[in-house]
N, C-alpha and C. Protein backbone atom coordinates (compact mmCIF):
# COMPACT_ATOMS: atom_id res chain seq x y z
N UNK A 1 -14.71 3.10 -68.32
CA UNK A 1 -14.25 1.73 -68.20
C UNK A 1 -15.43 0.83 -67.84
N UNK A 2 -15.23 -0.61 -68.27
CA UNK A 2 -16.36 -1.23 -68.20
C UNK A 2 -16.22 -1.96 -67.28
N UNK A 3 -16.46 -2.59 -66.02
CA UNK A 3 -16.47 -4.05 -65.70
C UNK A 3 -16.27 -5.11 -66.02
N UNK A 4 -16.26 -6.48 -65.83
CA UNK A 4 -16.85 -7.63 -66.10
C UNK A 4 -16.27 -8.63 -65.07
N UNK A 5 -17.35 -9.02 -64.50
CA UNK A 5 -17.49 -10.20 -63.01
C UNK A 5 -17.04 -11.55 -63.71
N UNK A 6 -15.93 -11.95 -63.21
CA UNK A 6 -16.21 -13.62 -63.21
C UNK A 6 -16.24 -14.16 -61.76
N UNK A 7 -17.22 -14.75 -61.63
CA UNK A 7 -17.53 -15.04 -60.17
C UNK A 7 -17.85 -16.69 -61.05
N UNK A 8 -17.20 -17.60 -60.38
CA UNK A 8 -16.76 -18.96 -60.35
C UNK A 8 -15.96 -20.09 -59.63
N UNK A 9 -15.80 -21.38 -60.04
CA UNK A 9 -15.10 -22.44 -59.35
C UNK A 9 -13.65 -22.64 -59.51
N UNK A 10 -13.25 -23.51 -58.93
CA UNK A 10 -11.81 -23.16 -59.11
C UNK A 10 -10.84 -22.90 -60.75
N UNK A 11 -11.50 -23.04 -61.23
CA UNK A 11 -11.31 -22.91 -62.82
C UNK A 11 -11.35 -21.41 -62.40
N UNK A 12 -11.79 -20.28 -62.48
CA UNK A 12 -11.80 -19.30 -62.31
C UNK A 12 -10.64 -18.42 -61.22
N UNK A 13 -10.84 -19.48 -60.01
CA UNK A 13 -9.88 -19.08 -59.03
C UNK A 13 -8.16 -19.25 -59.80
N UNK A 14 -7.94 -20.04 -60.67
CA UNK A 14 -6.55 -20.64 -61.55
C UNK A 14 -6.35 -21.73 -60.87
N UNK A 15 -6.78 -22.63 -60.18
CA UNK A 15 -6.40 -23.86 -59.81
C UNK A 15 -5.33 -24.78 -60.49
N UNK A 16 -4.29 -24.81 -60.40
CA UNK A 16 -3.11 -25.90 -61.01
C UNK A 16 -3.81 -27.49 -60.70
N UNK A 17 -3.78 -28.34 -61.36
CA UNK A 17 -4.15 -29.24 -61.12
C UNK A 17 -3.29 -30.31 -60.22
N UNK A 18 -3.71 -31.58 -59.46
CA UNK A 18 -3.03 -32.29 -58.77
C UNK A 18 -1.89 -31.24 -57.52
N UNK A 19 -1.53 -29.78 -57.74
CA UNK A 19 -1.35 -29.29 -56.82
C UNK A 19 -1.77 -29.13 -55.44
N UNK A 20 -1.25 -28.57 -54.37
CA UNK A 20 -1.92 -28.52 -52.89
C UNK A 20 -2.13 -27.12 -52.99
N UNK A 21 -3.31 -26.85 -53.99
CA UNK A 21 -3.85 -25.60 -53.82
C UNK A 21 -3.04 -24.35 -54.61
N UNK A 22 -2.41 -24.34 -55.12
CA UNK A 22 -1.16 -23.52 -55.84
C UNK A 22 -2.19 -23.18 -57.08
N UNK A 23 -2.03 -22.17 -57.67
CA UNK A 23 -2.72 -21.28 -58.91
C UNK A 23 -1.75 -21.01 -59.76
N UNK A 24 -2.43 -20.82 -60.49
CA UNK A 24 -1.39 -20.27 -62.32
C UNK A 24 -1.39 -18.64 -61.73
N UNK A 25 0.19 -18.26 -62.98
CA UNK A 25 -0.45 -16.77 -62.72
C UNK A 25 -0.96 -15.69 -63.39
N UNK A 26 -1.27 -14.64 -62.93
CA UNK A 26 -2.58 -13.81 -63.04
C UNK A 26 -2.67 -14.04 -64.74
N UNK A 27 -1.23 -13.79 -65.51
CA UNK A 27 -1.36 -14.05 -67.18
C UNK A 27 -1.44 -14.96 -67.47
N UNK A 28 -1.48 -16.28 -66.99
CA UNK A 28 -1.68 -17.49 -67.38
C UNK A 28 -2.96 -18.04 -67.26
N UNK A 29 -3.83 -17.13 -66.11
CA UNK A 29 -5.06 -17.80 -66.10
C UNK A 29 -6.04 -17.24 -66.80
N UNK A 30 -7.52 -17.65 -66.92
CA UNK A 30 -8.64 -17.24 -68.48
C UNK A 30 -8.72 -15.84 -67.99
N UNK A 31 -8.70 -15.90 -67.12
CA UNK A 31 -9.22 -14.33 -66.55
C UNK A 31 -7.98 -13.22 -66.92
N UNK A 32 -7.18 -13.65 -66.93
CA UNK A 32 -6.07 -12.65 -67.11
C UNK A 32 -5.91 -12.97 -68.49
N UNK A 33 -6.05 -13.89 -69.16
CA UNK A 33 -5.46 -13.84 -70.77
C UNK A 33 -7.01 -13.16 -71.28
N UNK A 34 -8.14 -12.88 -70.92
CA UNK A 34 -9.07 -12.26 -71.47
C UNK A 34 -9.24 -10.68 -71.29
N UNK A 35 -8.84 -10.50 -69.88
CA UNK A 35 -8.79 -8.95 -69.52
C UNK A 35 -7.16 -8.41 -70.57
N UNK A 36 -6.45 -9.00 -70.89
CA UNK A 36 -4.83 -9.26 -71.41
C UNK A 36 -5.79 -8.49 -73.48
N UNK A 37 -6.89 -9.34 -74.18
CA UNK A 37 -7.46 -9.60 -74.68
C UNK A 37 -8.19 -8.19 -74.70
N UNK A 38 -8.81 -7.59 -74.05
CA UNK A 38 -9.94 -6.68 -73.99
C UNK A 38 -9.44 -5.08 -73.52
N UNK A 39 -8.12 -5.67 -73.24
CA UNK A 39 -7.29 -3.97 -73.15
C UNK A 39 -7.64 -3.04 -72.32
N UNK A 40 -7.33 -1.91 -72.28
CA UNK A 40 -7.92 -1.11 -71.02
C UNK A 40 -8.82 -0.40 -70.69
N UNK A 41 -9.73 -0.69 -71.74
CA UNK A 41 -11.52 -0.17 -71.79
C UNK A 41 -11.87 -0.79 -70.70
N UNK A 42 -11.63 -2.17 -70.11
CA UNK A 42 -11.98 -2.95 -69.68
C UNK A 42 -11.34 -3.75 -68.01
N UNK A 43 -12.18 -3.54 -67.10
CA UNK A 43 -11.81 -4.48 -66.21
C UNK A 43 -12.61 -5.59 -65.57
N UNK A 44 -11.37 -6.66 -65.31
CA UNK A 44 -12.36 -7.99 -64.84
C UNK A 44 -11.61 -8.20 -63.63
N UNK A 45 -12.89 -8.22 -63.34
CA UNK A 45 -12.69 -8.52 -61.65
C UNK A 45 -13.07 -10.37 -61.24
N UNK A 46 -12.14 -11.02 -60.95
CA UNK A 46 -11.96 -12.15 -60.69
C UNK A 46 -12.24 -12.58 -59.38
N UNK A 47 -13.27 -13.21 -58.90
CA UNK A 47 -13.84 -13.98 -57.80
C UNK A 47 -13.90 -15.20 -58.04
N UNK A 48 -13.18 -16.04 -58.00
CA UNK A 48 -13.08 -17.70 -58.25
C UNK A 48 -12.70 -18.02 -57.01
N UNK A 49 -13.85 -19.06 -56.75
CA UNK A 49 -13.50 -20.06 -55.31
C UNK A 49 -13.39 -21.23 -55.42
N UNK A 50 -11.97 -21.94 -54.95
CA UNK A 50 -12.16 -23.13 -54.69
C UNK A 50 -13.54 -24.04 -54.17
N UNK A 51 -13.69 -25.57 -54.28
CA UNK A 51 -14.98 -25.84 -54.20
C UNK A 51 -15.32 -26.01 -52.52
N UNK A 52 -14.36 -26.00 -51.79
CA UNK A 52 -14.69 -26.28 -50.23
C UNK A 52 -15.37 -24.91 -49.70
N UNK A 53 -14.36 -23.66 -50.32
CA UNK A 53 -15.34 -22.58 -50.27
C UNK A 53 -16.42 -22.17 -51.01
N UNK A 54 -16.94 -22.69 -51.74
CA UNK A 54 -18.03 -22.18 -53.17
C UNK A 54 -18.95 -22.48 -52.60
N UNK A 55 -19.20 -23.59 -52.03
CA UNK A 55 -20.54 -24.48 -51.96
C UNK A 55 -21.11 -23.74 -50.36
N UNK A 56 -20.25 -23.24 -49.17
CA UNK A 56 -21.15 -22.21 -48.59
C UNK A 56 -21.48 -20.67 -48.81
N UNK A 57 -20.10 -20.15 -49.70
CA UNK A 57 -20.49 -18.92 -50.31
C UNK A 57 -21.81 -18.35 -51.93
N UNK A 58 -21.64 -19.92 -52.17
CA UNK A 58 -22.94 -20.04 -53.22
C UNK A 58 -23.99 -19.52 -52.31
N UNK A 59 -24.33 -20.71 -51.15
CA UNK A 59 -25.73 -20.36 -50.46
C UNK A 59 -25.65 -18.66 -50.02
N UNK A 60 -24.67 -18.03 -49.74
CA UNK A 60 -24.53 -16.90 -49.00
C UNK A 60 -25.35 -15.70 -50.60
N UNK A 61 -24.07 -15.62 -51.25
CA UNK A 61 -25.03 -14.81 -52.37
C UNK A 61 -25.98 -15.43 -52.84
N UNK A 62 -27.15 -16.62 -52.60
CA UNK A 62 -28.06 -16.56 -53.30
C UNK A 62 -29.31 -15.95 -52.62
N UNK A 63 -28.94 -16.19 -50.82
CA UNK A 63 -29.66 -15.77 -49.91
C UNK A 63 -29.74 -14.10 -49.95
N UNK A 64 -28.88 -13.21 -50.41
CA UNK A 64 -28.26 -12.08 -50.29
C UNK A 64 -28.88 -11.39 -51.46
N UNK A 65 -29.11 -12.15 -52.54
CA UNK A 65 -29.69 -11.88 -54.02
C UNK A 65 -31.31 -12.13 -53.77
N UNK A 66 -31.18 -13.02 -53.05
CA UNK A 66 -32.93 -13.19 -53.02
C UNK A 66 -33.30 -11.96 -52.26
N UNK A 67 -32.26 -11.71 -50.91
CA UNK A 67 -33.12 -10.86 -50.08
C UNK A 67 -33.09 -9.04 -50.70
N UNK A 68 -32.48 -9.03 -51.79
CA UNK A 68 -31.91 -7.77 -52.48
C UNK A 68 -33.75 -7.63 -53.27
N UNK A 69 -34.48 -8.81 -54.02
CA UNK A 69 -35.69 -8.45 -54.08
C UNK A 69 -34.72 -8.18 -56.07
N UNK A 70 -35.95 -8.19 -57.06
CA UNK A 70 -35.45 -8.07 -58.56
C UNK A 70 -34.80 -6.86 -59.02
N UNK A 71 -35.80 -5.99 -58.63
CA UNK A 71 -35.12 -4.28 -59.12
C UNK A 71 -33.59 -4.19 -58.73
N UNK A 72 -33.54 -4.38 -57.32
CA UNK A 72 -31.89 -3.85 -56.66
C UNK A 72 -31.45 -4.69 -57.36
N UNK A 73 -31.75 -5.85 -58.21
CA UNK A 73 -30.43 -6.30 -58.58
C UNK A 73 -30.28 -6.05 -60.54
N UNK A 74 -31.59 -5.85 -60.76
CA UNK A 74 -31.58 -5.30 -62.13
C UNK A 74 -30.74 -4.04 -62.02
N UNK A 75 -30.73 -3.11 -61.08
CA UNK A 75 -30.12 -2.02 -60.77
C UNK A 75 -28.19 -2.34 -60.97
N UNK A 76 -28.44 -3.13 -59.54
CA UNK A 76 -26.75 -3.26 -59.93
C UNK A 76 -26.17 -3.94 -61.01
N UNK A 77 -26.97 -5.04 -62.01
CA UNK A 77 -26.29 -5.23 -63.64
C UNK A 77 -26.59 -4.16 -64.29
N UNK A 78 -27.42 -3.09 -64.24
CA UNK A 78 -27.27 -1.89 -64.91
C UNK A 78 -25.99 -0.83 -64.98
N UNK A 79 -25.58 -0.67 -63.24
CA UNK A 79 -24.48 -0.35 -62.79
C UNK A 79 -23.26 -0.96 -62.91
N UNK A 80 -23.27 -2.44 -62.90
CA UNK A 80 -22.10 -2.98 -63.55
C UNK A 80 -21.93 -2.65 -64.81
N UNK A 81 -23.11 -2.77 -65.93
CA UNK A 81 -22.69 -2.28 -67.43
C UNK A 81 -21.99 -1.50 -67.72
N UNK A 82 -21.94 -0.03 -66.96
CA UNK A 82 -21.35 0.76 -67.10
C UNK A 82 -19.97 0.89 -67.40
């Protein structure tokens, strides 16, 4: 089985619009009509954050990616390919 990360903004998270925070569900949103799409070779793992949370968890994995250094992380998209 393969992976595939969507790590994104609330578009990703399913954000309903003009809602108080309420999401589509799992088959209604891109992430689920694509994993829906790609059958069971395949899993997607969905990390979508609203933007109040994105904008300090951005800084967190970029700090986390920097301090990982190139290889460890060429490593783990190697390991995700899988």
């Amino acid at each position: 089985m393969k992976n595939i990360l969507c790590f994104g903004d609330s578009n990703t998270w399913g954000f309903i619009p003009g809602s108080d925070h309420k999401r589509y569900s799992k088959q209604d949103r891109w992430t689920g009509i694509l994993s829906e799409m790609l059958g069971s070779s395949y899993e997607v793992i969905e990390e979508g954050l609203m933007e109040e949370v994105k904008t300090n968890t951005k800084k967190s994995l970029e700090n986390t990616l920097n301090s990982l250094g190139y290889e460890k992380i060429d490593a783990l998209c190697k390991k995700l390919r899988r």
